[in-house]
PDB file of N, CA and C in Angstrom:
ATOM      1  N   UNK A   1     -25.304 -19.399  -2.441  1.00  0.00           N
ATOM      2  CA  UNK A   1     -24.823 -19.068  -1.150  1.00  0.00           C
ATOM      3  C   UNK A   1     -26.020 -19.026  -0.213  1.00  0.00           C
ATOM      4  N   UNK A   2     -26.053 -19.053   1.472  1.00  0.00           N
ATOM      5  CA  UNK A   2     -26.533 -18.979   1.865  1.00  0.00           C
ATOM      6  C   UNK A   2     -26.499 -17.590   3.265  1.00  0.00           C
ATOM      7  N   UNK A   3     -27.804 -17.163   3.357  1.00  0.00           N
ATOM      8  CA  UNK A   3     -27.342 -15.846   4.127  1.00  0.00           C
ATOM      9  C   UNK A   3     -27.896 -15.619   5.107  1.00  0.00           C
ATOM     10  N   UNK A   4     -27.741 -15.552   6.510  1.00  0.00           N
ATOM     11  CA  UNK A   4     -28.395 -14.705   7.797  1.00  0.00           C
ATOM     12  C   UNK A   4     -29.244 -13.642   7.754  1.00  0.00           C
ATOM     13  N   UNK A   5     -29.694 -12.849   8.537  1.00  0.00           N
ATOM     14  CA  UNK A   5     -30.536 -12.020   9.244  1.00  0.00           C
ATOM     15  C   UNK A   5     -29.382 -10.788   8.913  1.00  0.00           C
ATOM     16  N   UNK A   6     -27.915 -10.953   9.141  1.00  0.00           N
ATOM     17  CA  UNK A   6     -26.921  -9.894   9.456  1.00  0.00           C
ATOM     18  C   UNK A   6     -26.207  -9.922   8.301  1.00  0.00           C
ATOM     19  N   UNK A   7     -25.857  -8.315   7.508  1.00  0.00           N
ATOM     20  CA  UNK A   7     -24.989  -8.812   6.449  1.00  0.00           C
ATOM     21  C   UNK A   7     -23.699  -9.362   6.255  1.00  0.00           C
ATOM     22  N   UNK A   8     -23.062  -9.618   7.339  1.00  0.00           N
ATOM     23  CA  UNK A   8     -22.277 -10.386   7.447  1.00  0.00           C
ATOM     24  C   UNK A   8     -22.450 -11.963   7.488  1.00  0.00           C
ATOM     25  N   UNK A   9     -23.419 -12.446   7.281  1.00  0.00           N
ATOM     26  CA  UNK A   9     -23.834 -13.685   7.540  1.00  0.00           C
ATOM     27  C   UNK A   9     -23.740 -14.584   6.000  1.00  0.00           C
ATOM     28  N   UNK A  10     -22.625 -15.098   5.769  1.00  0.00           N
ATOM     29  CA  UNK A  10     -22.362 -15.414   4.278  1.00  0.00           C
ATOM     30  C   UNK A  10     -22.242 -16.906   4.230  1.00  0.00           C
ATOM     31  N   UNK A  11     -22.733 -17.828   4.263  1.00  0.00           N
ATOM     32  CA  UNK A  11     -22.097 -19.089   3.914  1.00  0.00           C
ATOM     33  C   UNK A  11     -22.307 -20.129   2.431  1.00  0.00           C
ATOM     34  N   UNK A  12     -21.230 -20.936   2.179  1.00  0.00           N
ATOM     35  CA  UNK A  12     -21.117 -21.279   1.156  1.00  0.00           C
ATOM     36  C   UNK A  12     -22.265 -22.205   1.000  1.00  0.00           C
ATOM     37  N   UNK A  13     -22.835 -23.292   2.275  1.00  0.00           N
ATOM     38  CA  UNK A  13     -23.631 -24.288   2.027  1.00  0.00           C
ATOM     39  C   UNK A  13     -24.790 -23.649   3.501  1.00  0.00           C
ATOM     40  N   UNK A  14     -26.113 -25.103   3.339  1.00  0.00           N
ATOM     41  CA  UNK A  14     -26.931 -24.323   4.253  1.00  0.00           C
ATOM     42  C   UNK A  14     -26.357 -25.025   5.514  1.00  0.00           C
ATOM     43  N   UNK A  15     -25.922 -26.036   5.497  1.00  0.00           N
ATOM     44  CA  UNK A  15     -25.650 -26.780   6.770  1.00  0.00           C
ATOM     45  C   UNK A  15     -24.267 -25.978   7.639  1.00  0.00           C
ATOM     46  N   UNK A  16     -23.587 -25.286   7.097  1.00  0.00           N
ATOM     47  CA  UNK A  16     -22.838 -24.565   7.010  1.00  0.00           C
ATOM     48  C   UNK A  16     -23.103 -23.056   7.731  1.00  0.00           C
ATOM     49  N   UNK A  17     -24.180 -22.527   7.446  1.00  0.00           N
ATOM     50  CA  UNK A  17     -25.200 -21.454   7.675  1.00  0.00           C
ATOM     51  C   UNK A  17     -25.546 -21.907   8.637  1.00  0.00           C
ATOM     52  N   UNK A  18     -26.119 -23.106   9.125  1.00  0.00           N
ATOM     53  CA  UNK A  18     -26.802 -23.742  10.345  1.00  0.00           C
ATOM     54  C   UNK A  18     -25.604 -24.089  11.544  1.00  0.00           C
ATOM     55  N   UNK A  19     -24.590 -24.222  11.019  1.00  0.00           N
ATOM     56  CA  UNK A  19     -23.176 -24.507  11.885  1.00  0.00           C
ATOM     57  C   UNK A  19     -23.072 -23.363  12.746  1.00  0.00           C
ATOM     58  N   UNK A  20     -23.027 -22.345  11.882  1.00  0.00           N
ATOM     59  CA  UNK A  20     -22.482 -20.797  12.366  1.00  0.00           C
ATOM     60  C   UNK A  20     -23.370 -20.075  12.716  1.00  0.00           C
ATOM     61  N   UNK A  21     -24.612 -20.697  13.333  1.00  0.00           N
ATOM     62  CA  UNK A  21     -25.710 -19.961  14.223  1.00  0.00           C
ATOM     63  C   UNK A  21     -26.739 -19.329  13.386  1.00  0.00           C
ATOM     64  N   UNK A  22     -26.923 -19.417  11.980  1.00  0.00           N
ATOM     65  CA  UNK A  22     -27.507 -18.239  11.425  1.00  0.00           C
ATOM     66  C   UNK A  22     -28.884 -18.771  11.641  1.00  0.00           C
ATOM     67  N   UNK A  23     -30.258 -18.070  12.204  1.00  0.00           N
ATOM     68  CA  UNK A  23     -31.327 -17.989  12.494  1.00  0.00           C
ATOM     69  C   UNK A  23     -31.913 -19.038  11.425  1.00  0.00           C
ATOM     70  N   UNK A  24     -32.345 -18.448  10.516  1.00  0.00           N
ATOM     71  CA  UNK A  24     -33.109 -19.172   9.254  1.00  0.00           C
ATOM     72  C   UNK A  24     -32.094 -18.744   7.684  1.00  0.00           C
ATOM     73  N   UNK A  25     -31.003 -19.494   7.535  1.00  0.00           N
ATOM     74  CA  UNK A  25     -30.278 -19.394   6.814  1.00  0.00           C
ATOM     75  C   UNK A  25     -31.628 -19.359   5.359  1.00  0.00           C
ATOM     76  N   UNK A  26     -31.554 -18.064   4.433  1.00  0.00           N
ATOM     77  CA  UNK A  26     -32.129 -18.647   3.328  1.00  0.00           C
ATOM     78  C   UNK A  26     -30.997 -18.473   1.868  1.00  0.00           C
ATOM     79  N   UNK A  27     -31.237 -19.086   0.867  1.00  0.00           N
ATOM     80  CA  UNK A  27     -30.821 -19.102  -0.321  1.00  0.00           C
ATOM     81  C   UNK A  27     -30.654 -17.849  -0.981  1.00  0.00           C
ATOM     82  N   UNK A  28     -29.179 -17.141  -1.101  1.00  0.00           N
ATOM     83  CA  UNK A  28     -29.462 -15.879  -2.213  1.00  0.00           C
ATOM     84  C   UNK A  28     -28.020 -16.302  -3.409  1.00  0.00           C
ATOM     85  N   UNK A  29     -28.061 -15.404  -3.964  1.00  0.00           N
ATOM     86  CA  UNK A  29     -27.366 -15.452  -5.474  1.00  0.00           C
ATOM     87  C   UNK A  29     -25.948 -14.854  -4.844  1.00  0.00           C
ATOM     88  N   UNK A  30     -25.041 -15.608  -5.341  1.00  0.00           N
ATOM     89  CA  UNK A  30     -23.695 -15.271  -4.545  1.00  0.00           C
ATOM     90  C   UNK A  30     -23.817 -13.480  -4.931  1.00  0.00           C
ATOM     91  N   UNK A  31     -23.552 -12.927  -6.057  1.00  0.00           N
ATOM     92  CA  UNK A  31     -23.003 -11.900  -6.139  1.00  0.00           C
ATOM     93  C   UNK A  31     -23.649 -10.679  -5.177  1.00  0.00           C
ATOM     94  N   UNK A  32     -25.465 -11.169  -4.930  1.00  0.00           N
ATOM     95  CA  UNK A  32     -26.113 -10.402  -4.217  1.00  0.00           C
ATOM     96  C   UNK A  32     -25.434 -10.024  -2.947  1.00  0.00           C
ATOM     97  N   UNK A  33     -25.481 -11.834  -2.420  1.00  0.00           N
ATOM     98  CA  UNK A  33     -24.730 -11.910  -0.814  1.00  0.00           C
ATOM     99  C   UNK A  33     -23.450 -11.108  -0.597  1.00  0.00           C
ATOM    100  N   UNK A  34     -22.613 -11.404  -1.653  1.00  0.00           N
ATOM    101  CA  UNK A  34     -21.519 -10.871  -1.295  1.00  0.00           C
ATOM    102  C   UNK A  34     -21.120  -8.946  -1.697  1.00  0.00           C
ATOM    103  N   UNK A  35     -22.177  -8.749  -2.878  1.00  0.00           N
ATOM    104  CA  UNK A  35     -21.810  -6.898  -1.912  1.00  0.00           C
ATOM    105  C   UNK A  35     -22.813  -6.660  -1.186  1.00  0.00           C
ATOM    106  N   UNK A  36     -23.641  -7.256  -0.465  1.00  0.00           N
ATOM    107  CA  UNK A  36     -24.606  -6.665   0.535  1.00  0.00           C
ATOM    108  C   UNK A  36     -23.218  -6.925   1.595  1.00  0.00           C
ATOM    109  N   UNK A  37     -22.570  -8.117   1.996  1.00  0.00           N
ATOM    110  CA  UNK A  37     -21.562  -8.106   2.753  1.00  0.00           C
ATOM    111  C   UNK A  37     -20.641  -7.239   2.746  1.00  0.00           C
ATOM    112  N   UNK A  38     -20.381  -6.482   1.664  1.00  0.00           N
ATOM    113  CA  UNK A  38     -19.295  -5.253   1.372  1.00  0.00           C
ATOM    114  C   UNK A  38     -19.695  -4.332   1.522  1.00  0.00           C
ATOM    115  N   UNK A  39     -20.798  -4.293   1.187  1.00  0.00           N
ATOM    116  CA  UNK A  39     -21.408  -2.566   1.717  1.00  0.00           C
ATOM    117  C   UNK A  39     -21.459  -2.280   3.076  1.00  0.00           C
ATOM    118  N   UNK A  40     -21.932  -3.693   3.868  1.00  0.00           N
ATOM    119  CA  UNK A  40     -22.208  -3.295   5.263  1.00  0.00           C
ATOM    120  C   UNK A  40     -20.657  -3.077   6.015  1.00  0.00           C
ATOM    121  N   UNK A  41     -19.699  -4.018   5.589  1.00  0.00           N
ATOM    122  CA  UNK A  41     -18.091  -3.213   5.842  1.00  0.00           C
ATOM    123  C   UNK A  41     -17.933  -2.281   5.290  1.00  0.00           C
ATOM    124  N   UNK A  42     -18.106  -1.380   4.344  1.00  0.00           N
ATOM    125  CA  UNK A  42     -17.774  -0.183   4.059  1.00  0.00           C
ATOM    126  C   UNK A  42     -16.925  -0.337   3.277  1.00  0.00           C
ATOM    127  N   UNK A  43     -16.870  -1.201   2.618  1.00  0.00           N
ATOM    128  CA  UNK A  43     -15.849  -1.983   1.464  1.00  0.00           C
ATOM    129  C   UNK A  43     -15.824  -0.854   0.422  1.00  0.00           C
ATOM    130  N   UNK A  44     -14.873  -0.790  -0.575  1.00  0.00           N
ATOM    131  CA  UNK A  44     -14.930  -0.445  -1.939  1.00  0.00           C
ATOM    132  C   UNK A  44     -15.239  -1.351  -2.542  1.00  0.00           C
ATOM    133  N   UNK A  45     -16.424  -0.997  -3.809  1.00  0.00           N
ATOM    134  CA  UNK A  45     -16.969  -1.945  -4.683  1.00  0.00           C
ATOM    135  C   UNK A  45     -16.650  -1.248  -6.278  1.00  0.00           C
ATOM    136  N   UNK A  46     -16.392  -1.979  -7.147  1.00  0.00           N
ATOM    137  CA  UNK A  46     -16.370  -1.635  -8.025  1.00  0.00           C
ATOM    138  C   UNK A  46     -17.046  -2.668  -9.306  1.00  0.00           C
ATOM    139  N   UNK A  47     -17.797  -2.005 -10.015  1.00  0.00           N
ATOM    140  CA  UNK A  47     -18.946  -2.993 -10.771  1.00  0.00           C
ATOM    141  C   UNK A  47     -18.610  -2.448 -12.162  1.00  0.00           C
ATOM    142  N   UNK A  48     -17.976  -3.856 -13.051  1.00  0.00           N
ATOM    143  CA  UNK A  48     -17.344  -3.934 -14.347  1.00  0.00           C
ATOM    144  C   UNK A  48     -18.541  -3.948 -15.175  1.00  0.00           C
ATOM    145  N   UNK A  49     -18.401  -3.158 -16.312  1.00  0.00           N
ATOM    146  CA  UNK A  49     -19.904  -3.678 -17.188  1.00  0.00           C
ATOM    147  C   UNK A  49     -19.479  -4.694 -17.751  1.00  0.00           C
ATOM    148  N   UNK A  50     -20.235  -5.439 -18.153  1.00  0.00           N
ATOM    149  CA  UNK A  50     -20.504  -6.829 -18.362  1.00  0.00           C
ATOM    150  C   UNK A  50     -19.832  -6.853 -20.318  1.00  0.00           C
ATOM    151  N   UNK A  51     -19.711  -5.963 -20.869  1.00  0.00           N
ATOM    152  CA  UNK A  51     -18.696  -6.520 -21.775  1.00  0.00           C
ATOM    153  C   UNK A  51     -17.407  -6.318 -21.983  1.00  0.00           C
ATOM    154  N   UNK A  52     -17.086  -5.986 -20.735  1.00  0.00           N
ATOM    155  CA  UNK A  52     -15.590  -5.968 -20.245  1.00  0.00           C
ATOM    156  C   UNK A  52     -14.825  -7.195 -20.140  1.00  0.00           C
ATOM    157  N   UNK A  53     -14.017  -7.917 -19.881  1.00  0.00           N
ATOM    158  CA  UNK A  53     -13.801  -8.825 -20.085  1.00  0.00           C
ATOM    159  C   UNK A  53     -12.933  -9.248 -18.180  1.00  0.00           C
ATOM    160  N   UNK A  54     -13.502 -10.279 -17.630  1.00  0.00           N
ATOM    161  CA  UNK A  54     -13.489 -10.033 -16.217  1.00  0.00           C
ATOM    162  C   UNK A  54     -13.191 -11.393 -15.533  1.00  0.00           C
ATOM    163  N   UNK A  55     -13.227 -12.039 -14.277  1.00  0.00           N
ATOM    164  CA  UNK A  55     -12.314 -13.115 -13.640  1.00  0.00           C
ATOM    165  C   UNK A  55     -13.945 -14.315 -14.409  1.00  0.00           C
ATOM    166  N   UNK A  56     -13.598 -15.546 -14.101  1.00  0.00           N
ATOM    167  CA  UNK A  56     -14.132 -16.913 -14.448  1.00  0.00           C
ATOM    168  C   UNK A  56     -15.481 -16.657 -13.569  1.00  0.00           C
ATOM    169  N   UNK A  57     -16.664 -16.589 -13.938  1.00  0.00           N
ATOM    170  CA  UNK A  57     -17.572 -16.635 -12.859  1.00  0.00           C
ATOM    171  C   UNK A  57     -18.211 -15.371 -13.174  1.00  0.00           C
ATOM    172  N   UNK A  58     -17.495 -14.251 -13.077  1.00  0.00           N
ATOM    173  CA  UNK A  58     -17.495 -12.967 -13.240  1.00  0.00           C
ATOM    174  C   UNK A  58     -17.879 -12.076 -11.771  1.00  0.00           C
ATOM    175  N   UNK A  59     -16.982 -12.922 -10.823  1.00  0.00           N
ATOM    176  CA  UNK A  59     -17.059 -11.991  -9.628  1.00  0.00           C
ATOM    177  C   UNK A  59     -15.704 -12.042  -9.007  1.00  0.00           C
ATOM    178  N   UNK A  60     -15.390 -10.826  -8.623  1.00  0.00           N
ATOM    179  CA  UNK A  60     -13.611 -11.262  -7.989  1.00  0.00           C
ATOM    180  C   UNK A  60     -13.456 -10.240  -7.068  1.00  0.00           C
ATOM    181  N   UNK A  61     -12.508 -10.634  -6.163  1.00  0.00           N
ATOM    182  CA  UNK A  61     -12.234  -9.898  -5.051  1.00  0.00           C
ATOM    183  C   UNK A  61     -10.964  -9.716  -4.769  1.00  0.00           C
ATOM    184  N   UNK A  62     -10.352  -8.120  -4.530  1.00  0.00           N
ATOM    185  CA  UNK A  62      -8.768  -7.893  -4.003  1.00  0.00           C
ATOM    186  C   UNK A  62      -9.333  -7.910  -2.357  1.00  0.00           C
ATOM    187  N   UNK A  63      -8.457  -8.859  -1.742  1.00  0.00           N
ATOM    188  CA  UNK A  63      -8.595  -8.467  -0.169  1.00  0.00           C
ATOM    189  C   UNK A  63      -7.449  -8.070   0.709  1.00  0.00           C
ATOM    190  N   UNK A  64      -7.837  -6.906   0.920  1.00  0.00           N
ATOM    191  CA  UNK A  64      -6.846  -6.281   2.065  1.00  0.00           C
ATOM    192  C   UNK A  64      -6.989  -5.440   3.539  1.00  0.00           C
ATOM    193  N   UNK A  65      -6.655  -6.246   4.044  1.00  0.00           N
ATOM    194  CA  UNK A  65      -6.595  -5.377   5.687  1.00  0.00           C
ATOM    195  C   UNK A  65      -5.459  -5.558   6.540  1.00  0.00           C
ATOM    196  N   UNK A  66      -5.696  -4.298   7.451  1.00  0.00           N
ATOM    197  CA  UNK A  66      -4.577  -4.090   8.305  1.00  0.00           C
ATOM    198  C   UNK A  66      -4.992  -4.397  10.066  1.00  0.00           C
ATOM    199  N   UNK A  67      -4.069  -4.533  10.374  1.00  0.00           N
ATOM    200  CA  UNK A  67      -4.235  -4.728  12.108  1.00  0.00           C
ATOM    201  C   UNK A  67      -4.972  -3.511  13.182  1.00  0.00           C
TER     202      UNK A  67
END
């Protein structure tokens, strides 16, 4: 993944990152990017130990919001 200056700044590719304004898009490890992105929403995180048995990849997300 690629990530911004802001933790909201998440993109899948760098050109992508460069589309959506991000300063100096650099290279991080999806799972990093994506709870630094959850923490800074105030997300609930919940972290499976690893011989649990868990989604393909081993990262997954319930998403829900309201208006």
């Amino acid at each position: 993944m690629w990530v911004g200056p802001g933790p909201d700044e998440v993109a899948v590719g760098r050109a992508e990152a460069r589309g959506w304004g991000f300063g100096r898009p650099e290279e991080a490890r999806a799972d990093d990017a994506l709870l630094r992105a959850c923490v800074a929403a105030g997300s609930e995180v919940l972290v499976v130990p690893e011989e649990m048995a868990g989604p393909a990849g081993g990262l997954g997300a319930v998403l829900r919001w309201s208006d």
